[in-house]
Protein backbone atom coordinates (compact mmCIF):
# COMPACT_ATOMS: atom_id res chain seq x y z
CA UNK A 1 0.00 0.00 0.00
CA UNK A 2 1.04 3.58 -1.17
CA UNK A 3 0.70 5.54 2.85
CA UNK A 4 2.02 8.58 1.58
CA UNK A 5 -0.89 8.93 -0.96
CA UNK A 6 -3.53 7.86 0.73
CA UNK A 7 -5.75 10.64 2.17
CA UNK A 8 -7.06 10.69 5.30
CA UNK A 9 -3.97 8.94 6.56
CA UNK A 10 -1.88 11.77 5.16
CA UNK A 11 -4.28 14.49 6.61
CA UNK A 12 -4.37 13.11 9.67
CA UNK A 13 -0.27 12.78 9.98
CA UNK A 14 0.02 16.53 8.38
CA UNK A 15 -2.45 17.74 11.15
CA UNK A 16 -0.34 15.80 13.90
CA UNK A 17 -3.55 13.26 14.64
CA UNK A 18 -0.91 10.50 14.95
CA UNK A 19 -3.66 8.04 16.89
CA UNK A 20 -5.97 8.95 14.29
CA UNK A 21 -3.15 7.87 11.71
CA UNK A 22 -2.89 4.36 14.04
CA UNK A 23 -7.04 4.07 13.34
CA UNK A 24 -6.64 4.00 10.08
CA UNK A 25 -3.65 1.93 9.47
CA UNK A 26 -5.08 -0.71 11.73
CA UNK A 27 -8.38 -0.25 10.09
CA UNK A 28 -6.77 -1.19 6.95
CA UNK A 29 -5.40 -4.12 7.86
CA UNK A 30 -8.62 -5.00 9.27
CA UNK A 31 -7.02 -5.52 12.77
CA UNK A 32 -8.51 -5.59 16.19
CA UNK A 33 -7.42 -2.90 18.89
CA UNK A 34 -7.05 -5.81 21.32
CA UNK A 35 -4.19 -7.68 18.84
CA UNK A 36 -2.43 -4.02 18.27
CA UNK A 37 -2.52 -3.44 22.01
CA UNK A 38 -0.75 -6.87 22.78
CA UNK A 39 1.72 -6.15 19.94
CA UNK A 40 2.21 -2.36 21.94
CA UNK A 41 2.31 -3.59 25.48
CA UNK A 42 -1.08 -1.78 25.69
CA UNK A 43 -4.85 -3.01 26.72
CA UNK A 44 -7.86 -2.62 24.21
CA UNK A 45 -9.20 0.49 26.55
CA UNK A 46 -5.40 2.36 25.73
CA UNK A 47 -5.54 1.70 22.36
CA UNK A 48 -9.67 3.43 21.96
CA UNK A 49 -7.90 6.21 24.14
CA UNK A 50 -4.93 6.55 21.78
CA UNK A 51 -6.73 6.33 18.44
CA UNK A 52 -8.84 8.88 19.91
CA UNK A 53 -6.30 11.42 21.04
CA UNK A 54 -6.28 14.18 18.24
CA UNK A 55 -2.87 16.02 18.22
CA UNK A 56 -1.64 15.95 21.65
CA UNK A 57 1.50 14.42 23.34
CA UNK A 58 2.00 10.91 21.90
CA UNK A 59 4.87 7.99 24.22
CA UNK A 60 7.58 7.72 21.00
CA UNK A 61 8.08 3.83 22.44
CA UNK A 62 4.12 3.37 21.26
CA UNK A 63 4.56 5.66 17.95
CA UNK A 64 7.55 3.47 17.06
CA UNK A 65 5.87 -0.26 18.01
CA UNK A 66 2.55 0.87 16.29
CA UNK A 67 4.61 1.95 13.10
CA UNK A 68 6.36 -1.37 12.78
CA UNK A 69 3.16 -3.65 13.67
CA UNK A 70 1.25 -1.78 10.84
CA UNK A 71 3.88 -1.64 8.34
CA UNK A 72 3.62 2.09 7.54
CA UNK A 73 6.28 4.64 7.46
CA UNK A 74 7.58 6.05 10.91
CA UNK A 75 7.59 9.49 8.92
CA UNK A 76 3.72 9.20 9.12
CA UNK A 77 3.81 9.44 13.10
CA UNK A 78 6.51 12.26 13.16
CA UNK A 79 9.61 9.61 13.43
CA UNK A 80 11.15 9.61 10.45
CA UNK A 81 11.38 13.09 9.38
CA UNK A 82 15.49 14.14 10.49
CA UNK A 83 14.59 16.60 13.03
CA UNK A 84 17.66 15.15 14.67
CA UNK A 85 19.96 17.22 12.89
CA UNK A 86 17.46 20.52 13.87
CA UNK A 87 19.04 22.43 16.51
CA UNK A 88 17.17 25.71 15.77
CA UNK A 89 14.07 26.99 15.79
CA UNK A 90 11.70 26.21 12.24
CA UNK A 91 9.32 27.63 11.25
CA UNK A 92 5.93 25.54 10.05
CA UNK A 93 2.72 24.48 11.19
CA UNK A 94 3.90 21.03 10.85
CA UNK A 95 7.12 21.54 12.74
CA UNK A 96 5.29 23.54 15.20
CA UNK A 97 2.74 20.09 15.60
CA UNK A 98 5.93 17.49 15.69
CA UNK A 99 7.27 19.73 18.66
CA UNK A 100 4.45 19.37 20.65
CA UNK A 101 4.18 15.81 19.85
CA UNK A 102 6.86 15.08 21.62
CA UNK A 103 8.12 17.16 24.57
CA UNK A 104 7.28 20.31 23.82
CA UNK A 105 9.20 23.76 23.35
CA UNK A 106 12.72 23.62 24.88
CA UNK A 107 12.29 20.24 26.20
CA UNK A 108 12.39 18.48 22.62
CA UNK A 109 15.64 20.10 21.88
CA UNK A 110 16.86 18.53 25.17
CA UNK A 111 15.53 15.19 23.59
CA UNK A 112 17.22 15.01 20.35
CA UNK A 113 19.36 12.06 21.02
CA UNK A 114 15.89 9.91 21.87
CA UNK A 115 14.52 11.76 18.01
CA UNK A 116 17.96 10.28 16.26
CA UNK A 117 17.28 6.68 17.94
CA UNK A 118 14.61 6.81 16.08
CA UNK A 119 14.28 5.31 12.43
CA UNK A 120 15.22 8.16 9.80
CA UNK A 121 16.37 8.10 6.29
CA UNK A 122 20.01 8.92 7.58
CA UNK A 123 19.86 5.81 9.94
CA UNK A 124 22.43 3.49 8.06
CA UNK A 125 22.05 1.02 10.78
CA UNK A 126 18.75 0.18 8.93
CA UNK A 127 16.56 0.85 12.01
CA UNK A 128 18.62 -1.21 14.12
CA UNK A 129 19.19 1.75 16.83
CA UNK A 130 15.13 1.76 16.79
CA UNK A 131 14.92 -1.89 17.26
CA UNK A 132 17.21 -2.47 19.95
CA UNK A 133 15.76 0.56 21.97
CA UNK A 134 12.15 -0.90 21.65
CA UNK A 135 13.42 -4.28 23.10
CA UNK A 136 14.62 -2.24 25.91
CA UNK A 137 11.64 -0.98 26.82
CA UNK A 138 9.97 -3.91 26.70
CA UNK A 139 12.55 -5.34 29.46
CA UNK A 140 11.88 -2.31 31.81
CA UNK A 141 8.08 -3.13 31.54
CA UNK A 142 8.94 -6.83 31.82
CA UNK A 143 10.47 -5.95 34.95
CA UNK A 144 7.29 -5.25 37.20
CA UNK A 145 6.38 -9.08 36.63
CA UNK A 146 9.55 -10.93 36.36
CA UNK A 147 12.31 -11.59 39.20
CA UNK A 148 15.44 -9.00 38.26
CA UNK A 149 17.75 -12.71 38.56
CA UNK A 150 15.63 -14.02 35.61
CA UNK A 151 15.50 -10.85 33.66
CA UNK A 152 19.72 -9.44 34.19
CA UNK A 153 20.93 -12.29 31.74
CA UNK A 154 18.77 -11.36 29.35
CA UNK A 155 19.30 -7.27 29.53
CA UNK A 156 23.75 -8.36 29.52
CA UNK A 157 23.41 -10.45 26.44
CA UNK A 158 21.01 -7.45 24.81
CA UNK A 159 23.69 -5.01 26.31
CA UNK A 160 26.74 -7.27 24.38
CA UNK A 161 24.86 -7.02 21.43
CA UNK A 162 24.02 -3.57 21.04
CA UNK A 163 28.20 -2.90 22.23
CA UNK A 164 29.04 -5.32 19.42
CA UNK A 165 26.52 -3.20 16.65
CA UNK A 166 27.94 0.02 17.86
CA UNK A 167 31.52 -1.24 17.36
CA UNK A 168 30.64 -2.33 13.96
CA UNK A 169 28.56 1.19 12.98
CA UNK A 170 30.16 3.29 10.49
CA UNK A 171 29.24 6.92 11.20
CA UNK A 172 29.50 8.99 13.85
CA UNK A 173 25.63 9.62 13.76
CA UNK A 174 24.84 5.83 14.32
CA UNK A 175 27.27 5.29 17.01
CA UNK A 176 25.07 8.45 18.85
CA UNK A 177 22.07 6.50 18.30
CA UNK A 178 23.60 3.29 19.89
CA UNK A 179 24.98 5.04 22.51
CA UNK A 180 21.74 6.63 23.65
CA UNK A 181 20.35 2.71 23.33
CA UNK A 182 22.86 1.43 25.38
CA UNK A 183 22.69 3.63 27.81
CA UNK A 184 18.87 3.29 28.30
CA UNK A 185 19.85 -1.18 28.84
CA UNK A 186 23.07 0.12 30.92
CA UNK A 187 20.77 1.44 33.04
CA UNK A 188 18.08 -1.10 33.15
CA UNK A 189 21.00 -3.69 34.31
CA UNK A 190 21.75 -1.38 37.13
CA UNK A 191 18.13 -1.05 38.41
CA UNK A 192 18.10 -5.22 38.17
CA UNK A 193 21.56 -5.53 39.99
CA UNK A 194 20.25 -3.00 42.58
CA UNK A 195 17.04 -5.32 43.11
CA UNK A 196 18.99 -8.65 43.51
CA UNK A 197 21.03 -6.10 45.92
CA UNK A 198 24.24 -6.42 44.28
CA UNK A 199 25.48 -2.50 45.05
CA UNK A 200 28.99 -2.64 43.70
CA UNK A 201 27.20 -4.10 40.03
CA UNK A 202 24.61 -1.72 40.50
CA UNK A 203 27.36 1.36 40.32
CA UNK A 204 29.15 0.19 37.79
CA UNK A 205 26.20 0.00 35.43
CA UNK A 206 24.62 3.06 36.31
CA UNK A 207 28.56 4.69 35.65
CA UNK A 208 28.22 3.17 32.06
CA UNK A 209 24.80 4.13 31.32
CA UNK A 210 26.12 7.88 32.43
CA UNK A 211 29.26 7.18 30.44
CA UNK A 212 27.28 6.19 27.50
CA UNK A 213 24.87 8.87 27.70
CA UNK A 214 27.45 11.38 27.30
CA UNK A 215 29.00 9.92 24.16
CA UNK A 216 25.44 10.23 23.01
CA UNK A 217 25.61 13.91 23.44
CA UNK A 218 22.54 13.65 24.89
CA UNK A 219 21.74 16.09 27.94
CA UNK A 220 18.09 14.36 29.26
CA UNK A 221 19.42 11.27 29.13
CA UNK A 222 22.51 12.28 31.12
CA UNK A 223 20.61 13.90 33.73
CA UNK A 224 18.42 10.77 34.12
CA UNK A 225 21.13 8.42 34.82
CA UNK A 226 22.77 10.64 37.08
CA UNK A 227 19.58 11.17 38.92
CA UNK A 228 18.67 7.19 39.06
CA UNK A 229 22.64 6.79 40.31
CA UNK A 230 21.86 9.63 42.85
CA UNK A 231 18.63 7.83 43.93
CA UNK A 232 20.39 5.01 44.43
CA UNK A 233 22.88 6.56 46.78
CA UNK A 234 20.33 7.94 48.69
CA UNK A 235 18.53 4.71 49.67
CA UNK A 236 21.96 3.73 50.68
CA UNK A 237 22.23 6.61 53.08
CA UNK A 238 25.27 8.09 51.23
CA UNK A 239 23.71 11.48 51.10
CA UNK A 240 26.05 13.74 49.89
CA UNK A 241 27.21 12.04 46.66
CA UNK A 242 23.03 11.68 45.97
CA UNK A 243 23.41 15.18 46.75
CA UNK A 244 25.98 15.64 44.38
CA UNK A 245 24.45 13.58 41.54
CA UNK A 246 21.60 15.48 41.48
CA UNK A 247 23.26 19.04 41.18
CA UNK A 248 25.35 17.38 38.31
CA UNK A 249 21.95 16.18 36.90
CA UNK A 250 20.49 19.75 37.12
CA UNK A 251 24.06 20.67 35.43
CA UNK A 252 23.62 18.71 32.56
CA UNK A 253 20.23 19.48 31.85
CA UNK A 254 20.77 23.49 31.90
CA UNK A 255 17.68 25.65 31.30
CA UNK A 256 16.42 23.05 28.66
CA UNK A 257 14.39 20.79 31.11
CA UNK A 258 11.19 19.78 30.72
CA UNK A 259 9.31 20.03 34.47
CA UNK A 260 9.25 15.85 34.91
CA UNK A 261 12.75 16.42 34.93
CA UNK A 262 12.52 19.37 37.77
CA UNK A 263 9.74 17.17 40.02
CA UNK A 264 11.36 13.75 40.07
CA UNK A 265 15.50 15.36 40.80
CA UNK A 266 13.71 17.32 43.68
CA UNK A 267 12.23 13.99 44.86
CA UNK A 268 15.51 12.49 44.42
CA UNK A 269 16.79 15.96 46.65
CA UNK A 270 14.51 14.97 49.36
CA UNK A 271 15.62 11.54 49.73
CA UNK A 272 19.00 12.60 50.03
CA UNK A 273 18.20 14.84 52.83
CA UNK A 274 16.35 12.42 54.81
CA UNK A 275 18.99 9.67 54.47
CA UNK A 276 21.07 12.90 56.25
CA UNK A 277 18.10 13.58 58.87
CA UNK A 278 17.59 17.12 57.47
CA UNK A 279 13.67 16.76 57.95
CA UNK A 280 13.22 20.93 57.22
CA UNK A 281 15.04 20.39 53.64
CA UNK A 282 13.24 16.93 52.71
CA UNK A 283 10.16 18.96 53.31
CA UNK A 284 10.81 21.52 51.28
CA UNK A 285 12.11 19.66 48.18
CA UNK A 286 9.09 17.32 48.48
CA UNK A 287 6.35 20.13 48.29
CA UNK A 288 8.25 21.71 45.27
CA UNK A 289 8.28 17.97 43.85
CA UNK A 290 4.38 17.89 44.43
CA UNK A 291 3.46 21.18 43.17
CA UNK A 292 5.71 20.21 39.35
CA UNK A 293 3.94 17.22 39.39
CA UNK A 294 0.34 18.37 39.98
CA UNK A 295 0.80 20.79 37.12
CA UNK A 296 1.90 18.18 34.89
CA UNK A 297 0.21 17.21 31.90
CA UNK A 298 -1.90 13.72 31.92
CA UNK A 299 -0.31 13.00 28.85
CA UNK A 300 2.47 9.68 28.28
CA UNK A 301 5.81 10.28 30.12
CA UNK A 302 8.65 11.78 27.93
CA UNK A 303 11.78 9.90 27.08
CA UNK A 304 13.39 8.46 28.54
CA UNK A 305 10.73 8.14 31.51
CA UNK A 306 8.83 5.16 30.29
CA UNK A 307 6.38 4.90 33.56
CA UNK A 308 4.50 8.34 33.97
CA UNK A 309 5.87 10.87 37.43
CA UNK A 310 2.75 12.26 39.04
CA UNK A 311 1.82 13.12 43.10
CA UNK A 312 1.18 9.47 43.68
CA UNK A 313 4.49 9.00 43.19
CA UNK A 314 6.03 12.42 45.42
CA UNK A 315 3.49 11.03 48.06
CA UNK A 316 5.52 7.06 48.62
CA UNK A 317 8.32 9.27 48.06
CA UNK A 318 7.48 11.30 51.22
CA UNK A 319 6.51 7.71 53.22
CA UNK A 320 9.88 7.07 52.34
CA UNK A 321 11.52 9.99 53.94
CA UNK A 322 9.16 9.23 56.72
CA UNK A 323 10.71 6.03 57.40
CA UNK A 324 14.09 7.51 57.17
CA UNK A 325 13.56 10.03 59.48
CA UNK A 326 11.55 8.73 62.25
CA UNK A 327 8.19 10.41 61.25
CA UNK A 328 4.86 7.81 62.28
CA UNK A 329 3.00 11.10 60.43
CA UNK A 330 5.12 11.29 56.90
CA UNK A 331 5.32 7.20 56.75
CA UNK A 332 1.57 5.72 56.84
CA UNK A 333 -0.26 4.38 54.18
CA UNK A 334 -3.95 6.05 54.43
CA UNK A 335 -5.27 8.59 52.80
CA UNK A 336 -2.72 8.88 50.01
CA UNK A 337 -2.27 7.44 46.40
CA UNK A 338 1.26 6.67 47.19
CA UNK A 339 0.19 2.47 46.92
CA UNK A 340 -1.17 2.40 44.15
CA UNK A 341 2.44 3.28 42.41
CA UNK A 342 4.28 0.91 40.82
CA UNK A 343 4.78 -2.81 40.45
CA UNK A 344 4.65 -5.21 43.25
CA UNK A 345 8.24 -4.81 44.08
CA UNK A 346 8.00 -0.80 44.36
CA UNK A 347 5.01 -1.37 46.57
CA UNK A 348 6.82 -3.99 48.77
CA UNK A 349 9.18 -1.54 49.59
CA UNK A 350 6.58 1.06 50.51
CA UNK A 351 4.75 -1.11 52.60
CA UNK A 352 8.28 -1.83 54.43
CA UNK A 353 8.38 2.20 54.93
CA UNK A 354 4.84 2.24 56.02
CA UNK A 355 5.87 -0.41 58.48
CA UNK A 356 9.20 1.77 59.68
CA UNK A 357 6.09 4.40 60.34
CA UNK A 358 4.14 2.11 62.41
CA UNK A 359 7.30 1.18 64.55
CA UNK A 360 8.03 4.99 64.82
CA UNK A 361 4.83 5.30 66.75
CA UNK A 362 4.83 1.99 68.40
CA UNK A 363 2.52 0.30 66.62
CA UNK A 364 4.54 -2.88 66.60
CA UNK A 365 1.86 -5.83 65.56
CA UNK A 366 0.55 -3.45 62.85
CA UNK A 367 4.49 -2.60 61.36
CA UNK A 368 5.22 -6.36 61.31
CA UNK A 369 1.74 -7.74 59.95
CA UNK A 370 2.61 -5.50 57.14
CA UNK A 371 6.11 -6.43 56.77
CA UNK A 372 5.08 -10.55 56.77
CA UNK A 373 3.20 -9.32 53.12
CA UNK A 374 6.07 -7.39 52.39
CA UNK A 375 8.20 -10.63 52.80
CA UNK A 376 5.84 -12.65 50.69
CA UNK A 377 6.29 -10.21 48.05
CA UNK A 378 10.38 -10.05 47.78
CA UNK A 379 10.35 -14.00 48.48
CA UNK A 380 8.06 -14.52 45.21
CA UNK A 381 10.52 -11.85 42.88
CA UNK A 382 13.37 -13.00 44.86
CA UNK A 383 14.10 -9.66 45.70
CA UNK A 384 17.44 -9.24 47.04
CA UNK A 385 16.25 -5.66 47.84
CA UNK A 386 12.88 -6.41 49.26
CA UNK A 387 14.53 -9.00 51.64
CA UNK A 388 16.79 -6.69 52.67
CA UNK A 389 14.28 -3.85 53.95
CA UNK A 390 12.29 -6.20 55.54
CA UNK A 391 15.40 -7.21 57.47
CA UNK A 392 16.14 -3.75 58.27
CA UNK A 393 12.89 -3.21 59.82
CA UNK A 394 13.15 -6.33 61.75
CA UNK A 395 16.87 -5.08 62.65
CA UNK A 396 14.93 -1.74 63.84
CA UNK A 397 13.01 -3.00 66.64
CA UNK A 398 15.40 -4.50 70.02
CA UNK A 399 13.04 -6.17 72.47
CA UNK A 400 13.91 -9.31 74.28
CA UNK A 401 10.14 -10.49 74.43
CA UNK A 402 9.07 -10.39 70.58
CA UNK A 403 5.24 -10.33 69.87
CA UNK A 404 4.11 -13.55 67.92
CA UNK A 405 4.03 -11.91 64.87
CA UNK A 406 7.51 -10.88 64.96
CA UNK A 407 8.99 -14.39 65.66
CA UNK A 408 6.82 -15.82 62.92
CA UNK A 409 9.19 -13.22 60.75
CA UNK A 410 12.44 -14.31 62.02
CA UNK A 411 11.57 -17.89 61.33
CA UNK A 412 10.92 -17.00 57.66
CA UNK A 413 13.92 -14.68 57.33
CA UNK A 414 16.46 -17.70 59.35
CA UNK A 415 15.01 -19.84 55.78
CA UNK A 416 15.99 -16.59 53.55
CA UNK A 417 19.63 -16.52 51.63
CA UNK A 418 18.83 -14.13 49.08
């Protein structure tokens, strides 16, 4: 089929109606939403919602997956069209439309590394970069249902093969594009080694996802790694290299930041100044964090976020601080969204926080009835890192008469060698 000359498919990509562009391709084929969704990582409902959009903000990972399902031109969603190699401003309805598509304004020129991993006439890796990047994602979703020790050998052996394509690349443009990739899996590994709580892996990933996402050239990407390395740090009460990380984050990205970026680093702020007791300073960076994310739009995350940041998320962060700090008011789990963020495992380790903000206020059988699900949780992921915080809780209370509850959690945990 001819895509570029048929109609209302080219209308509908010229007006920057990319899920009306999806409708029709799929219509043509005479597919179901439900079989597009599976092929997207997306239910039937998302799909309706998506074809239904107009010209909003579109998730590039969906624009890209949709565009090779279908079998049309990535040009037709806004992917193919070099805007990689435009640094300035153009001038055009349609480039005005492709901005917004994306990240918006001064934000999308902070993104241009994610634009040239995407599939463009000057791509002489033949779409590889594209490929690779989409398997990534899929891992990183993969990874709210799959223990991190049965997912890491898969990520390496992805990681050795996108080192060995970007070794073999022959421009400097591709090798960009493959860097951005494999910093994106880089990172990925170091979130799994930091779940089967290997720290020392965990660093060393997160350094060549940073590493990589410099030889990219890509500033967003830079100052996400740097940030997820400066989270790290700060669950591992080193506070003032999270500190650190997060001013070289805010470094990177310059006055080109799009405000995801501004809520989640001050999150990551906060956390680093509970893991150093500074309550006043975690409370200030946390109501910053929640006012950029309540003005958010409800739109798909930007790259290279693939999960969206919104006050659900600035609320477990603040349970979190809670438990760091010693505050039974910051770390309970009622009347906020925070559990209903994330996968299982990100919700384990909230309900071990939640159960630090029982024990703050005494509440022992309630912290360690919620720590026993917390345990059932890490011991079906094998989560190195779940484990570990629901030892640390236990670790937290020193009584010589434990209730019931709590020596049915030491027997569990004596069984435990994760």
């Amino acid at each position: 089929m001819n895509w570029q000359q048929t109609g209302p498919i080219r209308d509908a990509s010229r007006a920057g109606d990319y899920g009306r562009v999806i409708a029709l391709a799929r219509a043509e084929q005479q597919m179901p939403q439900s079989q597009l969704g599976q092929a997207c990582g997306l239910s039937q409902s998302a799909v309706s919602r998506l074809e239904k959009r107009g010209a909003g903000a579109y998730s590039t990972d969906i624009l890209a997956a949709a565009s090779a399902h279908l079998g049309f031109p990535p040009a037709l969603v806004g992917l193919a069209d070099g805007r990689g190699r435009h640094r300035g401003p153009v001038n055009g309805s349609d480039s005005d439309v492709n901005r917004r598509t994306f990240l918006g304004g001064a934000a999308a020129v902070a993104a241009a590394p994610l634009l040239d991993a995407l599939p463009d006439p000057a791509d002489t890796t033949t779409g590889q970069a594209a490929a690779l990047r989409l398997s990534t994602t899929a891992y990183r979703r993969l990874d709210g249902t799959t223990p991190s020790r049965d997912l890491a050998g898969t990520v390496e052996s992805h990681l050795r093969l996108i080192q060995s394509i970007t070794h073999n690349a022959a421009h400097d443009a591709d090798r960009r594009r493959l860097a951005a990739v494999g910093s994106e899996a880089a990172g990925l590994a170091g979130w799994l080694a930091w779940d089967k709580g290997d720290h020392g892996s965990t660093r060393s990933w997160y350094g060549s996802a940073i590493k990589a996402a410099k030889a990219a050239g890509g500033p967003l990407l830079a100052a996400y790694q740097l940030g997820s390395l400066a989270q790290f740090e700060a669950h591992s009460g080193n506070s003032a290299a999270a500190l650190k990380l997060t001013s070289r984050a805010r470094r990177s990205l310059g006055t080109l930041r799009p405000a995801v970026a501004d809520a989640w680093l001050l999150t990551v702020e906060a956390l680093a100044h509970a893991a150093a007791g500074d309550r006043r300073s975690a409370d200030r960076a946390l109501t910053a964090a929640r006012a950029g994310a309540e003005s958010l739009p409800a739109d798909p995350p930007p790259w290279p976020w693939v999960f969206r940041f919104d006050a659900g998320k600035v609320a477990a962060v603040r349970v979190t601080c809670g438990a760091r700090l010693g505050l039974a008011d910051w770390a309970r789990g009622d009347d906020i969204g925070a559990l209903a963020t994330g996968h299982a495992k990100q919700r384990a380790l909230l309900v071990c926080d939640i159960a630090a903000g029982h024990l703050a206020g005494g509440r022992v059988e309630g912290a360690f009835t919620l720590t026993a699900r917390a345990l059932e949780t890490g011991l079906h992921y094998r989560s190195g890192r779940v484990i570990e915080r629901v030892r640390a809780v236990r670790r937290s209370l020193t009584t010589s008469s434990p209730p019931r509850v709590v020596r049915d959690l030491d027997e569990r945990l004596h069984d435990v060698y994760l």
